[in-house]
N, C-alpha and C. Protein backbone atom coordinates (compact mmCIF):
# COMPACT_ATOMS: atom_id res chain seq x y z
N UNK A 1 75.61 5.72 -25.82
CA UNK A 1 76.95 5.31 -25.42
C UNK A 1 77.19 3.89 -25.94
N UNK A 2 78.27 3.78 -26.55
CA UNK A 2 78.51 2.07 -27.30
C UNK A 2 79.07 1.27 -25.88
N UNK A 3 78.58 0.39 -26.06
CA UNK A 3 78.77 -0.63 -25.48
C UNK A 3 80.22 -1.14 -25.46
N UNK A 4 80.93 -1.31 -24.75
CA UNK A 4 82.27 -1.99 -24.36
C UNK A 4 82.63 -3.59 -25.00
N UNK A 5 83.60 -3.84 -24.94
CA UNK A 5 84.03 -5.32 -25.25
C UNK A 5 83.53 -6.10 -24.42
N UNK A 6 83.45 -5.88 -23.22
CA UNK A 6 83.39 -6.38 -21.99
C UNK A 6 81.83 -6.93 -21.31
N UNK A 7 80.91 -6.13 -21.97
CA UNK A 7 79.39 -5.34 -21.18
C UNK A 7 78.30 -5.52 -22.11
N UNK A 8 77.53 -6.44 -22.76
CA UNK A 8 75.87 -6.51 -23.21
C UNK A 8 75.22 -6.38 -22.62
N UNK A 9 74.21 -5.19 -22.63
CA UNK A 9 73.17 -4.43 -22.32
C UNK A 9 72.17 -5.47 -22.76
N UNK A 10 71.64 -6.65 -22.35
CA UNK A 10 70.29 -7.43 -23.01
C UNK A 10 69.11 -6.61 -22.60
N UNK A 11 68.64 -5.78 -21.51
CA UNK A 11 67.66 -5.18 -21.32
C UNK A 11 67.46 -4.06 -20.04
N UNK A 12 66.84 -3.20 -20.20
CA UNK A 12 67.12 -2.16 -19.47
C UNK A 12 65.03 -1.82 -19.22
N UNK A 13 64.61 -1.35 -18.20
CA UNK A 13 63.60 -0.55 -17.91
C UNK A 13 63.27 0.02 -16.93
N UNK A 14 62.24 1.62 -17.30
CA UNK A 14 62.34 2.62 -16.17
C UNK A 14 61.43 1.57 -15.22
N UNK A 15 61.84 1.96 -13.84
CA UNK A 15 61.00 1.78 -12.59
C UNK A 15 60.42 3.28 -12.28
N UNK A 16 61.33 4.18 -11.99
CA UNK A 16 60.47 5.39 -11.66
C UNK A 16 61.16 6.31 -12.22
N UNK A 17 60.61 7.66 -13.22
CA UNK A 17 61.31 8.64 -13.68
C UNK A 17 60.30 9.80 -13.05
N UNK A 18 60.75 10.38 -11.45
CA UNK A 18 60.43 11.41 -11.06
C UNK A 18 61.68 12.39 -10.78
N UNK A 19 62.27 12.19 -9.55
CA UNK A 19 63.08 14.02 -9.76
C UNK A 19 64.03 13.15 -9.95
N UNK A 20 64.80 11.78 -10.40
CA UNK A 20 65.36 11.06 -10.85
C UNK A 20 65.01 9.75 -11.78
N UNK A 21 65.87 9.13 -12.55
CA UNK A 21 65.33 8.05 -13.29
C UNK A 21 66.36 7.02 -12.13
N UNK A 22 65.36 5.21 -12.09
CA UNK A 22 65.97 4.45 -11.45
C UNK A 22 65.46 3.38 -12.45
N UNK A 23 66.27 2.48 -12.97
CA UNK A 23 66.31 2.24 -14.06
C UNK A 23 66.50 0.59 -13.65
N UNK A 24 65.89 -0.71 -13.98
CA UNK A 24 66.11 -1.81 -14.18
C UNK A 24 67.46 -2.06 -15.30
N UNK A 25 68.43 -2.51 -14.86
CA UNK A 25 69.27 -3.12 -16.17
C UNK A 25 69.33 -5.15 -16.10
N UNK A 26 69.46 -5.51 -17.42
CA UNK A 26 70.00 -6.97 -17.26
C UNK A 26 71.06 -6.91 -18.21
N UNK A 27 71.65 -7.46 -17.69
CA UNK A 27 72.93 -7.44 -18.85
C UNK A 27 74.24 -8.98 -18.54
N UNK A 28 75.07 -9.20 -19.47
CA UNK A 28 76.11 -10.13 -19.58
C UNK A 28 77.34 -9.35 -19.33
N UNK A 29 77.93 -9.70 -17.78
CA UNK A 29 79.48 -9.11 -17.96
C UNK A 29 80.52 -10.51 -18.36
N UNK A 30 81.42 -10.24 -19.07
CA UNK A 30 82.97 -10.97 -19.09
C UNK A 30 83.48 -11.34 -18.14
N UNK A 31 83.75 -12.13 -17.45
CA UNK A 31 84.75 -12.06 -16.24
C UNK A 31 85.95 -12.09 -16.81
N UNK A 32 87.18 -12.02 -15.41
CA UNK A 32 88.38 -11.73 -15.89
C UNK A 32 88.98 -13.10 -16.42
N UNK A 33 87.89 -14.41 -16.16
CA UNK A 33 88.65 -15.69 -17.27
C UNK A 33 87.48 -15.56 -18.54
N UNK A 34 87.31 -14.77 -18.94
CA UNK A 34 86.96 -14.68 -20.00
C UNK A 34 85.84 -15.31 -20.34
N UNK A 35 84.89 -15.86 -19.64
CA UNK A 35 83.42 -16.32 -19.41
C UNK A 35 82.81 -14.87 -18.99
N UNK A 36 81.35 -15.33 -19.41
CA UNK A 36 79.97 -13.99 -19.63
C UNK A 36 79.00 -14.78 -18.67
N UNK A 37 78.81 -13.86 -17.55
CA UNK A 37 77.83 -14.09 -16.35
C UNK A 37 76.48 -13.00 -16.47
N UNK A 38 75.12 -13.54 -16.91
CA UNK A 38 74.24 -12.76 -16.33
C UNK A 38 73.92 -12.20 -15.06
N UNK A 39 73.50 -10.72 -15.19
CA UNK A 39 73.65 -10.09 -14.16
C UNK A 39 72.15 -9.08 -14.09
N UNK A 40 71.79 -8.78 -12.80
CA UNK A 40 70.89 -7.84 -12.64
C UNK A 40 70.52 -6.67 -12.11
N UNK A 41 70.87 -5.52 -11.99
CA UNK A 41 71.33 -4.55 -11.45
C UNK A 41 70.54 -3.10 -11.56
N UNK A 42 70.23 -2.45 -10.17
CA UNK A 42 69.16 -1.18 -10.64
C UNK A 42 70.16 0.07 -10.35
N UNK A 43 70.12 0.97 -11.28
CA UNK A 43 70.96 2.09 -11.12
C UNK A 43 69.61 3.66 -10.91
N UNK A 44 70.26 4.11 -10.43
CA UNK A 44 69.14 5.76 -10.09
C UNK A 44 70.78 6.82 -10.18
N UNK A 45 70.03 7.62 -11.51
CA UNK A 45 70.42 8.44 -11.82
C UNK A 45 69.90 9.85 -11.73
N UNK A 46 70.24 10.46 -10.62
CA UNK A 46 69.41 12.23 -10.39
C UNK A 46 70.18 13.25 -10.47
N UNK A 47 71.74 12.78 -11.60
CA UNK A 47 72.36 14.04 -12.39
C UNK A 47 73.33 13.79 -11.59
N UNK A 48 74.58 14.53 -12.05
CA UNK A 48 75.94 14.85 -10.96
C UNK A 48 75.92 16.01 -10.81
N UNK A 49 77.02 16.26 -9.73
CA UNK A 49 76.83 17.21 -8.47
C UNK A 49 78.39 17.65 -8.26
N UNK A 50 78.49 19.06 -7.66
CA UNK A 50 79.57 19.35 -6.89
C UNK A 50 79.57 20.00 -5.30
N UNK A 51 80.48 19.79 -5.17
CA UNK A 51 80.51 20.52 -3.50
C UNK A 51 81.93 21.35 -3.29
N UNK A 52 81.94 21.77 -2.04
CA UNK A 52 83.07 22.43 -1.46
C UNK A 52 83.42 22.80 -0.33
N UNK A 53 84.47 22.56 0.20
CA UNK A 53 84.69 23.32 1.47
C UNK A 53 85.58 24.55 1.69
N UNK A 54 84.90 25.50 1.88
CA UNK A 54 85.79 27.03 2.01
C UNK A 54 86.08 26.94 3.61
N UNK A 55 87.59 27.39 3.60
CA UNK A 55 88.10 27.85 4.53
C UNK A 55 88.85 29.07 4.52
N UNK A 56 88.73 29.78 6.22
CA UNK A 56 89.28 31.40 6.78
C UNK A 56 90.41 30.92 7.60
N UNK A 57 91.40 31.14 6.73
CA UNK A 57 92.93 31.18 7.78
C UNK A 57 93.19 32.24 8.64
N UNK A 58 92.39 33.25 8.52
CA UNK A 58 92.06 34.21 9.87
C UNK A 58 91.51 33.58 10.76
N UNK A 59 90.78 32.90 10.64
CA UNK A 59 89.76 32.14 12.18
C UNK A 59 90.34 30.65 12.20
N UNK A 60 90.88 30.12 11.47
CA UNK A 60 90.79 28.47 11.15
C UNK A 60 89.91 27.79 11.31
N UNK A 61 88.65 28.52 10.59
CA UNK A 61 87.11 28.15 10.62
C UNK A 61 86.87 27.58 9.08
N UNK A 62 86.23 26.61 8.89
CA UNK A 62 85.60 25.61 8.02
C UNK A 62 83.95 26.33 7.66
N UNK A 63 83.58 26.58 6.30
CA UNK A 63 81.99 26.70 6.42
C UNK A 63 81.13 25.66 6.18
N UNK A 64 80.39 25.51 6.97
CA UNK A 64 79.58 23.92 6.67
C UNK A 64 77.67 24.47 6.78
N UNK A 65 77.51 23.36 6.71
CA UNK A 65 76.15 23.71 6.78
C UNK A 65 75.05 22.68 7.61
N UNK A 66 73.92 22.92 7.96
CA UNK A 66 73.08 21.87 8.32
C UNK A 66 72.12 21.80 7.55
N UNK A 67 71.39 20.88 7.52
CA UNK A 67 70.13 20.62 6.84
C UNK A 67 69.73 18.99 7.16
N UNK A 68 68.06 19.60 7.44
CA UNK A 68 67.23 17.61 7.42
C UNK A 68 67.54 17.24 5.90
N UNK A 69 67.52 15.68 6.24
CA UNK A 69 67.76 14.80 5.35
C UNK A 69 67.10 13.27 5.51
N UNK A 70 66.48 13.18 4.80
CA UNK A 70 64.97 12.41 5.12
C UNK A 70 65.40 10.82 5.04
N UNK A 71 66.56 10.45 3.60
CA UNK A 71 66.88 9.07 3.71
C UNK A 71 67.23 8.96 4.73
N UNK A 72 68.32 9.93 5.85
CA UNK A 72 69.33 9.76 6.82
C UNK A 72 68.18 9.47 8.18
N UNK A 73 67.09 10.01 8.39
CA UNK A 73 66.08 9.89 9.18
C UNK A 73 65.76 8.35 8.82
N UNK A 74 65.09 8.16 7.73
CA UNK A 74 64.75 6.51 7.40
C UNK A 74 65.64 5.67 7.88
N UNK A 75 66.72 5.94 8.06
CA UNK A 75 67.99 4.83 8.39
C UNK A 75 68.26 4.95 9.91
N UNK A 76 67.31 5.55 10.95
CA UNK A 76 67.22 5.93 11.87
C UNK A 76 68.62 6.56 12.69
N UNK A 77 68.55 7.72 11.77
CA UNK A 77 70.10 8.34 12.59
C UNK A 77 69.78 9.66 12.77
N UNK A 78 70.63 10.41 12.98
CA UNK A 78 69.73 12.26 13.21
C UNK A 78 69.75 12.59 11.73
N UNK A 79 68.81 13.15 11.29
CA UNK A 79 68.18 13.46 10.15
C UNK A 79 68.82 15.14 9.76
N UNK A 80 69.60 15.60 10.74
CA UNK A 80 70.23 16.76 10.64
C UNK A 80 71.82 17.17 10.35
N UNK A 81 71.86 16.82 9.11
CA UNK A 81 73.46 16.65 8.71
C UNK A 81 74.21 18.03 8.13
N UNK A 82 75.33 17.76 9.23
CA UNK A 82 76.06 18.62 8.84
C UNK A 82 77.23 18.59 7.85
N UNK A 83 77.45 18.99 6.69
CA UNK A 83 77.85 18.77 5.56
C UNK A 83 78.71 20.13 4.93
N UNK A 84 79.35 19.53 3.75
CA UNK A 84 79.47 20.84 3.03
C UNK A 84 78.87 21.20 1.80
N UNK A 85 79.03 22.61 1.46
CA UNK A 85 77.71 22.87 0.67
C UNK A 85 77.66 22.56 -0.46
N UNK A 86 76.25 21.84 -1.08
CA UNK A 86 76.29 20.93 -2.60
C UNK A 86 75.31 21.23 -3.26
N UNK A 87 75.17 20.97 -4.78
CA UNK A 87 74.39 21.06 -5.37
C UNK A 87 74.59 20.16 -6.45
N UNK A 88 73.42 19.87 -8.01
CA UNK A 88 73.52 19.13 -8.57
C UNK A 88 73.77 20.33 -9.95
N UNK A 89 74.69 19.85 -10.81
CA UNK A 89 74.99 20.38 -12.36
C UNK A 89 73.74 21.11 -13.04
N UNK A 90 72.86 20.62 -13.02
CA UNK A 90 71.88 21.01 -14.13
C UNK A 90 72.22 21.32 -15.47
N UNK A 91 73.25 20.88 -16.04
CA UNK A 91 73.72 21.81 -16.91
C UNK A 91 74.68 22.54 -17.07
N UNK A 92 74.80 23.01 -15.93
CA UNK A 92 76.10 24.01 -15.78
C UNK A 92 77.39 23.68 -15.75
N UNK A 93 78.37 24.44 -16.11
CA UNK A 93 80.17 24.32 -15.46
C UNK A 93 80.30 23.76 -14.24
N UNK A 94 80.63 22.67 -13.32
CA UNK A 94 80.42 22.53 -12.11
C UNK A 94 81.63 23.67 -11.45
N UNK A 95 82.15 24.45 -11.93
CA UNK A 95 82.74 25.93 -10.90
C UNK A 95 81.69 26.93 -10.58
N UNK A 96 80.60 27.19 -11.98
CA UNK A 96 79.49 28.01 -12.09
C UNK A 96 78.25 27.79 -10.82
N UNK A 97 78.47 26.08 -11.71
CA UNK A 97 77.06 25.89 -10.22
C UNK A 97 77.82 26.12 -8.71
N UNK A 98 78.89 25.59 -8.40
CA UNK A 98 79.58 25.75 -7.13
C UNK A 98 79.75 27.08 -6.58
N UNK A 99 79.91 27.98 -7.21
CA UNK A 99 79.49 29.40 -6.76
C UNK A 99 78.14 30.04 -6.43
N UNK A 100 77.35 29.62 -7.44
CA UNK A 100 75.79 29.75 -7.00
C UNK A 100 75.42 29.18 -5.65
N UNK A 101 75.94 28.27 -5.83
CA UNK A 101 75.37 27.59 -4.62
C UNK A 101 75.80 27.88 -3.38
N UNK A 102 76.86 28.38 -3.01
CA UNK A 102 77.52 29.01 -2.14
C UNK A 102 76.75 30.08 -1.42
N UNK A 103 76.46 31.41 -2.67
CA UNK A 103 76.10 32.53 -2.76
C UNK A 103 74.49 31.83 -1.91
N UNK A 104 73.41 30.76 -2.55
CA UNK A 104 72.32 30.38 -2.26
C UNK A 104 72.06 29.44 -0.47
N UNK A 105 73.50 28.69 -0.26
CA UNK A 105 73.42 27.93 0.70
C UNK A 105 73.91 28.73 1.82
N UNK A 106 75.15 29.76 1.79
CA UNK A 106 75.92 30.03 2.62
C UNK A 106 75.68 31.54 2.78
N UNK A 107 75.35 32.38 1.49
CA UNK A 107 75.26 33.55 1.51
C UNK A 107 76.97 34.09 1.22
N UNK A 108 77.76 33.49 0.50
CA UNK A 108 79.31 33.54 0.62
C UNK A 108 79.29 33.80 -0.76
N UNK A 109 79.83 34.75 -1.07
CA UNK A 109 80.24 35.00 -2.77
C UNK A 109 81.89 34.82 -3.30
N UNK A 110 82.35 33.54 -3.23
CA UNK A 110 83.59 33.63 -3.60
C UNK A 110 84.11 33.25 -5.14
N UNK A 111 85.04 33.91 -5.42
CA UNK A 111 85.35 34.50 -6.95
C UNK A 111 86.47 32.89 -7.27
N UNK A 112 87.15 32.52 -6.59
CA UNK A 112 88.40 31.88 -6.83
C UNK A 112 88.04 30.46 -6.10
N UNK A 113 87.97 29.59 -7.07
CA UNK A 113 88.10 28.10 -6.39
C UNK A 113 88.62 26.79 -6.97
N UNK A 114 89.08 26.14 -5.98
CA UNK A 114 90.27 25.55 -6.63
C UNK A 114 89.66 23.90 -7.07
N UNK A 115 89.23 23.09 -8.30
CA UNK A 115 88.83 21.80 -8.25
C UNK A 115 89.99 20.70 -8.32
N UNK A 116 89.24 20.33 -7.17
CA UNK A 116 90.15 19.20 -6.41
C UNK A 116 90.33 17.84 -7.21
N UNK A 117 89.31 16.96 -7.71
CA UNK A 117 89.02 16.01 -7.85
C UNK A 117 87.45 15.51 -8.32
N UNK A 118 87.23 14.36 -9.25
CA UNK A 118 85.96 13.87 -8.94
C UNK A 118 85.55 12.30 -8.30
N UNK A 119 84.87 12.31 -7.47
CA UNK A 119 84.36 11.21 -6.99
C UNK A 119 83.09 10.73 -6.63
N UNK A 120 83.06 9.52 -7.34
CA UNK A 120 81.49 8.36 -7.14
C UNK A 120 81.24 7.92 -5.46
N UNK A 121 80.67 8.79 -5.64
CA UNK A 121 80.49 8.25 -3.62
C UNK A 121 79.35 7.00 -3.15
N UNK A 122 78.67 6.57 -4.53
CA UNK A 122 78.14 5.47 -4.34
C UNK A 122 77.97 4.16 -5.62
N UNK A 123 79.05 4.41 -6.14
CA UNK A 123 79.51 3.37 -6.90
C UNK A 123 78.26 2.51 -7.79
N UNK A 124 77.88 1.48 -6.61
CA UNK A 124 77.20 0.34 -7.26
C UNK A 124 76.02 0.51 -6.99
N UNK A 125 75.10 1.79 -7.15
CA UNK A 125 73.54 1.97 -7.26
C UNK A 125 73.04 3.13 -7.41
N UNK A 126 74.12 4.42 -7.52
CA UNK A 126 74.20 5.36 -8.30
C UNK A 126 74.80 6.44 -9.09
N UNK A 127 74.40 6.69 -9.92
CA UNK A 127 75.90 7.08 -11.24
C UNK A 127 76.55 8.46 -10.88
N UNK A 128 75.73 8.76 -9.82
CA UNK A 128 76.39 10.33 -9.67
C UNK A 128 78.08 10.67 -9.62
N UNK A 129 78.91 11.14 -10.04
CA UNK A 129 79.63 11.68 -9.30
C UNK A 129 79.86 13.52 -8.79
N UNK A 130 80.45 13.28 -8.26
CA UNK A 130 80.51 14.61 -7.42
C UNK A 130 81.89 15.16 -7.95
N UNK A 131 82.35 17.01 -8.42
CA UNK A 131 83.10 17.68 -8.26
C UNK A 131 83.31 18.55 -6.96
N UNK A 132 84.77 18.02 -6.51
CA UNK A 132 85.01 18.64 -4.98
C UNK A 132 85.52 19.89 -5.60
N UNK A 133 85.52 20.65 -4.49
CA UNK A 133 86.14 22.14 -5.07
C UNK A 133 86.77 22.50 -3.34
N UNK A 134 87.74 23.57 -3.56
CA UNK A 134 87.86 23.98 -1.97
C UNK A 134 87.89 25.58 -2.56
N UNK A 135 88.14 26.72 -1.11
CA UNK A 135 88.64 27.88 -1.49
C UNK A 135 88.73 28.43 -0.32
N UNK A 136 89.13 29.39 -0.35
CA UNK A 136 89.26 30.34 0.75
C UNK A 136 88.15 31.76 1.09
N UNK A 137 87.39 31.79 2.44
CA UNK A 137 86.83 32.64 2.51
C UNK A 137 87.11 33.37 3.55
N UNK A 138 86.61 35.26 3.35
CA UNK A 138 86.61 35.86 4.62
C UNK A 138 85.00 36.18 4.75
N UNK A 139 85.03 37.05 6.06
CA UNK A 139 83.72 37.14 6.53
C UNK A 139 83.31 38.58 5.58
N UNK A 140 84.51 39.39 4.25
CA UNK A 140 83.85 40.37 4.28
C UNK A 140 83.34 40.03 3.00
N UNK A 141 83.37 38.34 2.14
CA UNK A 141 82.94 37.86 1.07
C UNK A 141 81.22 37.46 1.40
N UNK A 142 80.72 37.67 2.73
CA UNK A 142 79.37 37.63 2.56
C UNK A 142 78.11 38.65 1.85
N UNK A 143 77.66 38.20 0.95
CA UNK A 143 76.84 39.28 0.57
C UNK A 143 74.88 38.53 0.83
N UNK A 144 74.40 37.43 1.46
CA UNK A 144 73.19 37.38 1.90
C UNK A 144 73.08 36.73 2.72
N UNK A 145 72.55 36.01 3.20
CA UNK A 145 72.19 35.34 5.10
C UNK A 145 72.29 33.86 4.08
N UNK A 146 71.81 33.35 3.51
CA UNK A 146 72.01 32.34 2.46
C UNK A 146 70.92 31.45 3.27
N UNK A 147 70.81 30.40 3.57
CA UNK A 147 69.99 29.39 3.88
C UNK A 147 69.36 28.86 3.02
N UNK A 148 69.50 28.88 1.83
CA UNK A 148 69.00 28.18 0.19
C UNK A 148 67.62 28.76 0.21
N UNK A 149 66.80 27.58 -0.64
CA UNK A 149 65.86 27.98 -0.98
C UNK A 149 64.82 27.87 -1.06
N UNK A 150 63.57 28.47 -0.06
CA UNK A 150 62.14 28.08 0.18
C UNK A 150 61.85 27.03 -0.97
N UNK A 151 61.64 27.85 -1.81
CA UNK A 151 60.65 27.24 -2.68
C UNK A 151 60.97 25.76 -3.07
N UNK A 152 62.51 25.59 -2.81
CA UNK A 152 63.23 23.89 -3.57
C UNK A 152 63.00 23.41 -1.73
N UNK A 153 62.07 23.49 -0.70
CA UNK A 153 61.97 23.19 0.54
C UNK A 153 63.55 23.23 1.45
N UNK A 154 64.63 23.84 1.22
CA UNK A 154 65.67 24.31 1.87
C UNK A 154 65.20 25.22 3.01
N UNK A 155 66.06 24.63 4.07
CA UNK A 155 66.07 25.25 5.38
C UNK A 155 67.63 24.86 5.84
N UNK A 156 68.54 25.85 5.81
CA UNK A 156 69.79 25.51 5.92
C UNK A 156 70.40 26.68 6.88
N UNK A 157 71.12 26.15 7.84
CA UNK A 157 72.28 26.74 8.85
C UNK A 157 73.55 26.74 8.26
N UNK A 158 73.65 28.04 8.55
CA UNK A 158 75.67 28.24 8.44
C UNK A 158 76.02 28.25 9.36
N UNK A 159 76.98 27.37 9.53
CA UNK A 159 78.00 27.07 10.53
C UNK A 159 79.46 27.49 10.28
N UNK A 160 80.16 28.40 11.12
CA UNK A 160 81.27 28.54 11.19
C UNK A 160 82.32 27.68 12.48
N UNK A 161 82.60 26.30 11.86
CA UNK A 161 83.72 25.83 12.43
C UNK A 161 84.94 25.54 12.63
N UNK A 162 85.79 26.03 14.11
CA UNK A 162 87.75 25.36 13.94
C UNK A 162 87.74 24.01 13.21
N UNK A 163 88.91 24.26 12.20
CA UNK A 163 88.72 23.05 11.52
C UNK A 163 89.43 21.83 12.59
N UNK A 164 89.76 22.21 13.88
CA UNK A 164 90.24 21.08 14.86
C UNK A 164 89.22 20.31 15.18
N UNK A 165 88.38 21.18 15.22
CA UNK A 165 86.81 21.00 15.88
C UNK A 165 85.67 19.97 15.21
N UNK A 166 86.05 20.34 13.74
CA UNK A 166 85.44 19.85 12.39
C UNK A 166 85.24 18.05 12.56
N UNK A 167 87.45 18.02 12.75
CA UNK A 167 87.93 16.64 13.14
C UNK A 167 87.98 16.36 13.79
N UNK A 168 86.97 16.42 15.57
CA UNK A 168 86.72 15.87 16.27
C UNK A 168 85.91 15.16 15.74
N UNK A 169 84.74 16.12 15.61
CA UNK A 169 83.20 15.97 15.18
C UNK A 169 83.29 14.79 14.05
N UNK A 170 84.10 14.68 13.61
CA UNK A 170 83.90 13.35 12.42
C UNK A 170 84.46 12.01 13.69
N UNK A 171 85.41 12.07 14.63
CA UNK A 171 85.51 11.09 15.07
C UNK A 171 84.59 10.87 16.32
N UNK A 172 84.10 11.89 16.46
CA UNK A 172 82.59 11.53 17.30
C UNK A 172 81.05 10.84 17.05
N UNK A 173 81.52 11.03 15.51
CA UNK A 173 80.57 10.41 14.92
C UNK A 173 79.22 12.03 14.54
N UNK A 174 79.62 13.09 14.82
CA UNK A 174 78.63 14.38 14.92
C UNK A 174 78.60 15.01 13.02
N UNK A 175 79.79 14.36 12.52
CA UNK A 175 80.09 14.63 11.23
C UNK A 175 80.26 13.02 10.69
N UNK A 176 78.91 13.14 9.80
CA UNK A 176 78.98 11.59 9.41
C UNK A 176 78.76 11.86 7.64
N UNK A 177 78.78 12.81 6.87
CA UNK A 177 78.40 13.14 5.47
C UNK A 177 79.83 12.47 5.12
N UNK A 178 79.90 11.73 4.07
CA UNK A 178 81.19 11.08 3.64
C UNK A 178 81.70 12.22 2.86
N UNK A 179 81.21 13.25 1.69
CA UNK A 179 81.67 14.36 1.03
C UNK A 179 82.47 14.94 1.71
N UNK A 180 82.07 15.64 3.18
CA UNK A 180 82.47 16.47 3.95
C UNK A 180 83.57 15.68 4.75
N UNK A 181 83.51 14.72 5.33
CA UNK A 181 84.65 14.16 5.78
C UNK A 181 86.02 14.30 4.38
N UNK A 182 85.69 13.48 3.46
CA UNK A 182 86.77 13.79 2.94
C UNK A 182 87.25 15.42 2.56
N UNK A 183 86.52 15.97 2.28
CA UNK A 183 86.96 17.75 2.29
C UNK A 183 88.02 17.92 3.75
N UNK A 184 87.84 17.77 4.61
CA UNK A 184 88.17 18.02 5.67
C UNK A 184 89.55 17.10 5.88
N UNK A 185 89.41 15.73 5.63
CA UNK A 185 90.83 15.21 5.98
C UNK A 185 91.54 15.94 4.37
N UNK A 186 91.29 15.98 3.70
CA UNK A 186 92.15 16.64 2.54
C UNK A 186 92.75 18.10 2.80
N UNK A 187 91.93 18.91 3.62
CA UNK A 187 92.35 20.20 3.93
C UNK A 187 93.27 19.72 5.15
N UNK A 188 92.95 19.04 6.28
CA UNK A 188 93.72 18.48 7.21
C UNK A 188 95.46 17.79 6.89
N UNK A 189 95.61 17.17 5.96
CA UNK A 189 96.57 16.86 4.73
C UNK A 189 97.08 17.93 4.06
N UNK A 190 96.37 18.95 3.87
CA UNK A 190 97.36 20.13 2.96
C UNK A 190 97.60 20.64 3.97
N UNK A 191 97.10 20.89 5.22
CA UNK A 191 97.96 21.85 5.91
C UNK A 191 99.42 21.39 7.21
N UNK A 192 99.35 19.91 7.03
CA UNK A 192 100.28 19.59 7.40
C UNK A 192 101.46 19.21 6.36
N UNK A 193 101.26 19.50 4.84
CA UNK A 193 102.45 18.56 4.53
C UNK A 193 103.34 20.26 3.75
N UNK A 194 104.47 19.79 3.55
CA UNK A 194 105.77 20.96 3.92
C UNK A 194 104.92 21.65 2.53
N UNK A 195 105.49 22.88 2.69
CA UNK A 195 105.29 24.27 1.65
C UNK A 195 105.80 23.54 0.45
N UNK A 196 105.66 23.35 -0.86
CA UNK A 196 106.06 23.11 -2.05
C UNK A 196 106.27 24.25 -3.22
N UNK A 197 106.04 25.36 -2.19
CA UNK A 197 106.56 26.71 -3.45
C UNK A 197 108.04 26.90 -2.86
């Protein structure tokens, strides 16, 4: 990638390249008066990712999921987050992987989904961003019990929740995944603002 007007890369090195690279940078930014400030900065890169939240306008149920989460334990909070369901690109179309993953997390096979947006949910220490997706599901789009996948150490709950319920739970603090919050006030937002067909 070339370097910007703005941005000299003077030196860069790995710290750790295991199921991610986290990378030492030094570099000279520009400021906006036009002076160059050395700077030092570690970035961890472990691929980008998409997610989604499917919803049943038969039930006005949300599908979410649970799963431990070990940084969230380190930071001493419940280690059991309820979220919506994600995965990382590998490669793939992020619609492709977002269906797999569905089919793998939720046991939900849905054909039609709509991408919302992309967003860096952690800006200044890692490069990921995330493709949101939403869609619509019924209960007769299940085709396996889903709970992901032994072998990648997945142990995952499907949860079927009122999405009233959803937005308590975020102002209770019971829904604390920032992905999933925003899925939820965005679906919360489309379904209040007037019909546009």
């Amino acid at each position: 990638m070339a370097e910007p007007e703005f941005l000299k890369i003077l030196e860069s090195s790995v710290l750790s390249n295991d199921w991610g690279t986290l990378t030492r940078y030094r570099f000279e930014l520009r400021r906006r008066d036009g002076s160059w400030q050395e700077q030092t900065r570690e970035a961890y890169d472990g691929g980008n990712g998409v997610t989604c939240l499917l919803y049943n306008p038969e039930t006005d149920c949300v599908l979410l999921t649970r799963q431990f989460r070990l940084p969230v334990w380190l930071n001493g909070k419940d280690p059991f987050l309820i979220e919506t369901p994600a995965g990382l690109l590998e490669g793939a179309q992020p619609v492709d992987r977002m269906r797999a993953e569905l089919i793998e997390e939720t046991g939900f096979d849905i054909s039609v989904l709509e991408h919302l947006f992309d967003v860096h949910m952690s800006p200044g220490s890692v490069t990921e961003y995330l493709s949101f997706f939403t869609g619509t599901y019924h209960l007769g789009n299940k085709v396996s019990e889903g709970g992901g996948e032994m072998h990648e150490g997945e142990d995952i709950e499907v949860l079927h929740i009122p999405l009233s319920e959803a937005l308590d739970m975020i102002r209770a603090g019971e829904i604390c995944d920032a992905k999933t919050i925003i899925l939820l006030q965005e679906l919360a937002l489309r379904k209040r603002a007037p019909d546009r067909s």
